[in-house]
C-alpha atoms as a PDB file:
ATOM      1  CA  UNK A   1      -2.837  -6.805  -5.391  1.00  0.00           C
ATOM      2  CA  UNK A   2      -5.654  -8.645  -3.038  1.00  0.00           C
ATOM      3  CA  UNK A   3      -4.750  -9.438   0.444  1.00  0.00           C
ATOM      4  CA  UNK A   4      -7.347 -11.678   1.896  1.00  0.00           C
ATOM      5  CA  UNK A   5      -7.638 -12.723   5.431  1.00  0.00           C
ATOM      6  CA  UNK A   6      -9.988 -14.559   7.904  1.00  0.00           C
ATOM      7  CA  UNK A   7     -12.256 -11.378   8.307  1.00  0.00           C
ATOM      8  CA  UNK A   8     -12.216 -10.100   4.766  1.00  0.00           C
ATOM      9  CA  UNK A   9     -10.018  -8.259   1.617  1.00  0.00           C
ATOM     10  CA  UNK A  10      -8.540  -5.688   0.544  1.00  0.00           C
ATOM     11  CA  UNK A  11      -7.486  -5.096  -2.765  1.00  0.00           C
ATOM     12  CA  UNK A  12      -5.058  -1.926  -3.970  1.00  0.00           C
ATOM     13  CA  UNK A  13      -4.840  -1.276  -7.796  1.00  0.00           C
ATOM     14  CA  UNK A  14      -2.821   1.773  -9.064  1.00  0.00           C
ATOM     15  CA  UNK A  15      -4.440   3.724 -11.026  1.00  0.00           C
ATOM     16  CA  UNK A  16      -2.444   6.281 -11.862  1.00  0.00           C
ATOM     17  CA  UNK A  17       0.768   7.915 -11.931  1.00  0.00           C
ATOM     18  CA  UNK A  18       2.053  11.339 -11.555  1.00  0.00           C
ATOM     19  CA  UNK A  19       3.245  13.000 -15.340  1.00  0.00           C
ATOM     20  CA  UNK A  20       7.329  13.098 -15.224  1.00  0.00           C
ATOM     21  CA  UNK A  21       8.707  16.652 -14.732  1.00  0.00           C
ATOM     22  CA  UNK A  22       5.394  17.490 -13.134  1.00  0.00           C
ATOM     23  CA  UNK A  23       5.751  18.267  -9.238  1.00  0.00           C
ATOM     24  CA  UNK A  24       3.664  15.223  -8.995  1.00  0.00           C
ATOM     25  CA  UNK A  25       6.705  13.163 -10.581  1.00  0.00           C
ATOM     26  CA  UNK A  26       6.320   9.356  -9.826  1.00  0.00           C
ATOM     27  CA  UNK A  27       3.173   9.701  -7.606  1.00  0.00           C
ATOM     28  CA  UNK A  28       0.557   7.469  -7.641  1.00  0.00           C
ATOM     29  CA  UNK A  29      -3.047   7.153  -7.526  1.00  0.00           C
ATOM     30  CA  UNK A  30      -4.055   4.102  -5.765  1.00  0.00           C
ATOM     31  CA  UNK A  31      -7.247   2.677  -5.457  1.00  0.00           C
ATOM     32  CA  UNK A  32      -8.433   0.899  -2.596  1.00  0.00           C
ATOM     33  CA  UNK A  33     -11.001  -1.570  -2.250  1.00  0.00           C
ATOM     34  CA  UNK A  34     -11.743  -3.617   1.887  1.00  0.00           C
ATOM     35  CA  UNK A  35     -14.527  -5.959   2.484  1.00  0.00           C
ATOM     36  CA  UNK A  36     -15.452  -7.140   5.494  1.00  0.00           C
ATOM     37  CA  UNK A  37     -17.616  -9.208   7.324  1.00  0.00           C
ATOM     38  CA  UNK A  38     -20.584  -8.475   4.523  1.00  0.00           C
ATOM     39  CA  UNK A  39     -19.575  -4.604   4.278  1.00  0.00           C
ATOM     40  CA  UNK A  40     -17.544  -2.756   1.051  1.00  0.00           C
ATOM     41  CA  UNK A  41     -16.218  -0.017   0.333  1.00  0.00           C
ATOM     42  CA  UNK A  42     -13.653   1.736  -2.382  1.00  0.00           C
ATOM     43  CA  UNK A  43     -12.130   4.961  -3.065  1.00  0.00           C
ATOM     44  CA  UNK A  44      -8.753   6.285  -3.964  1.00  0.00           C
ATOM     45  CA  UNK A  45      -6.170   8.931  -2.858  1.00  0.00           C
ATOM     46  CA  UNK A  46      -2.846   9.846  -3.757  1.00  0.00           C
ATOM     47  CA  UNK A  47      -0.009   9.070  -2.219  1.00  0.00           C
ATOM     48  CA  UNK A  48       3.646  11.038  -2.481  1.00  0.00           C
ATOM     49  CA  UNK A  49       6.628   9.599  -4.183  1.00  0.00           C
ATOM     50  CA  UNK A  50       8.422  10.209  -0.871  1.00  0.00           C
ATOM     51  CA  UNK A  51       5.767   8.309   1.331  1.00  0.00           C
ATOM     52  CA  UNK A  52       5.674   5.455  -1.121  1.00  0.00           C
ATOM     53  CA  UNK A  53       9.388   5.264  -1.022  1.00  0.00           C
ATOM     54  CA  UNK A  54       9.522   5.202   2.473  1.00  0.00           C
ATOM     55  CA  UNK A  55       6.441   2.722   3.193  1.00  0.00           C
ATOM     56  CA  UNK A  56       8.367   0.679   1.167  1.00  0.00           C
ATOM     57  CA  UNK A  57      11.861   0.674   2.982  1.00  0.00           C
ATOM     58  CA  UNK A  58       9.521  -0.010   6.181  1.00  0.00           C
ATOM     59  CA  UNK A  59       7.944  -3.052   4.592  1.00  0.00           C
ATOM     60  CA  UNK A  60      11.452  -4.697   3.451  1.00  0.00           C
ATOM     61  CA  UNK A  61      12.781  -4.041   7.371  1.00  0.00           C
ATOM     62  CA  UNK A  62       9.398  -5.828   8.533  1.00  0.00           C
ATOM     63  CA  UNK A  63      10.127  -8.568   6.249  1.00  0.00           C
ATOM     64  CA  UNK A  64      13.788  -9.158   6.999  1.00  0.00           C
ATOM     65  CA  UNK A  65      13.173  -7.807  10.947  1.00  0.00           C
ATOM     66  CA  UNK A  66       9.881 -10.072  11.252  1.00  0.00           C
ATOM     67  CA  UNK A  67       8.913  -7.122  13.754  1.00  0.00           C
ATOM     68  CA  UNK A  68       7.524  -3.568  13.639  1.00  0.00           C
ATOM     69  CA  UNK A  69       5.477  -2.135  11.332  1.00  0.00           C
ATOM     70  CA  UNK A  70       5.028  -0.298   7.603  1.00  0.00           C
ATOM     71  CA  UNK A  71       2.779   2.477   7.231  1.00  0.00           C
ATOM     72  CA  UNK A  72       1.095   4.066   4.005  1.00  0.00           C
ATOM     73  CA  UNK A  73      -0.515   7.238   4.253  1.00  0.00           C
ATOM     74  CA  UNK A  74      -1.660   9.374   1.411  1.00  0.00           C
ATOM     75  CA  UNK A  75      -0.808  12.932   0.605  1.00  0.00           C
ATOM     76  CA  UNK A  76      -4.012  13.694   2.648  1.00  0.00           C
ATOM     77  CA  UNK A  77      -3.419  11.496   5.525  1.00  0.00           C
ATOM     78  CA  UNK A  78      -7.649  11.365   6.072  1.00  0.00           C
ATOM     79  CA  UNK A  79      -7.998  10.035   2.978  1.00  0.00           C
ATOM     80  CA  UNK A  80      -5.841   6.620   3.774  1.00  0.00           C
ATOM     81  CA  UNK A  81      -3.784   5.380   6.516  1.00  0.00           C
ATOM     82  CA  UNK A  82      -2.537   1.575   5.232  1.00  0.00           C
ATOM     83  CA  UNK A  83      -0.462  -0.352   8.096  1.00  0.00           C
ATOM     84  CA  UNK A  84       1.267  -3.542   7.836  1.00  0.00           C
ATOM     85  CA  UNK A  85       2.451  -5.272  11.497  1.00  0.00           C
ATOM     86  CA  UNK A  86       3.889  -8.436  12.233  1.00  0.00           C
ATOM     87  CA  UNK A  87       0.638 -10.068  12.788  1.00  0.00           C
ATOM     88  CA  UNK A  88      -0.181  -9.900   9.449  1.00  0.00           C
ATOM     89  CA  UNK A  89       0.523 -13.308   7.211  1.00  0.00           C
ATOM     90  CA  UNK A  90       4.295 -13.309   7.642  1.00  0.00           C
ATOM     91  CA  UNK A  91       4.884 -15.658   5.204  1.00  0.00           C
ATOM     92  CA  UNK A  92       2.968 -13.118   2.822  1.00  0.00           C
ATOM     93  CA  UNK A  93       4.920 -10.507   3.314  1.00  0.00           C
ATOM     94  CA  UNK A  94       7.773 -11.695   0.627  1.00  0.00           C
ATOM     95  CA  UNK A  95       4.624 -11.963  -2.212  1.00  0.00           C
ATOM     96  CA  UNK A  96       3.395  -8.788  -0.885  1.00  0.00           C
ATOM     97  CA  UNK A  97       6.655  -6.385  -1.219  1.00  0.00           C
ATOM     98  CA  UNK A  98       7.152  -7.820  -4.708  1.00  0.00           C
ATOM     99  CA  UNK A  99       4.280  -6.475  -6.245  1.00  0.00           C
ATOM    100  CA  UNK A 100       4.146  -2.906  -3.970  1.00  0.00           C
ATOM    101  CA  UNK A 101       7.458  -2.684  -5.001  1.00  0.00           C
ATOM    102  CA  UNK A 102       6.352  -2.947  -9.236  1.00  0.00           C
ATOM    103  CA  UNK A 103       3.270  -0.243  -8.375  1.00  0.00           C
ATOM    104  CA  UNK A 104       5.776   2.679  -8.735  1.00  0.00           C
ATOM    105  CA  UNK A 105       7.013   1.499 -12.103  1.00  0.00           C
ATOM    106  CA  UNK A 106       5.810   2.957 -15.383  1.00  0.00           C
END
């Protein structure tokens, strides 16, 4: 999924997810790539069932709310912090839930 705005992209891909009846059941490795302003860079992290779940439920109340925020962090919060707010596109944010909300799917 690419989000593009006036001062550059980002683009999240997952890559991976966790092996059922593993304790990394339904977990996902995402990959991140943001470019800005002439400047790119890319890596990946995991993130927890649990936080993905819940980043989720944030992002539907920001879309129905138009107010607040969502918030992605990884299972090493260093690794990615990922947060949504009102200013961002609102009429995006429909699009945008749809496909975050597929990522978790096999």
């Amino acid at each position: 999924m690419k989000l593009v705005g006036k001062d550059g992209s980002i683009l999240l891909e997952r890559s991976e997810v966790g092996p059922p009846g593993t304790p990394a059941d339904r977990d996902l490795l995402v990959n991140i790539t943001v470019d800005t302003q002439g400047f790119a860079a890319a890596d990946q992290s995991w993130v927890v069932d649990a936080a993905w779940s819940g980043f989720l439920a944030e992002l539907r109340t920001l879309e129905a709310r138009r107010q607040g925020h969502a918030t992605l962090e990884s299972a090493s919060p260093r690794d990615l912090r990922l947060q949504f707010a009102f200013a961002f596109e609102p009429d995006e944010l429909p699009r945008v839930l749809a496909e975050l909300e597929r990522f978790g799917r096999r």
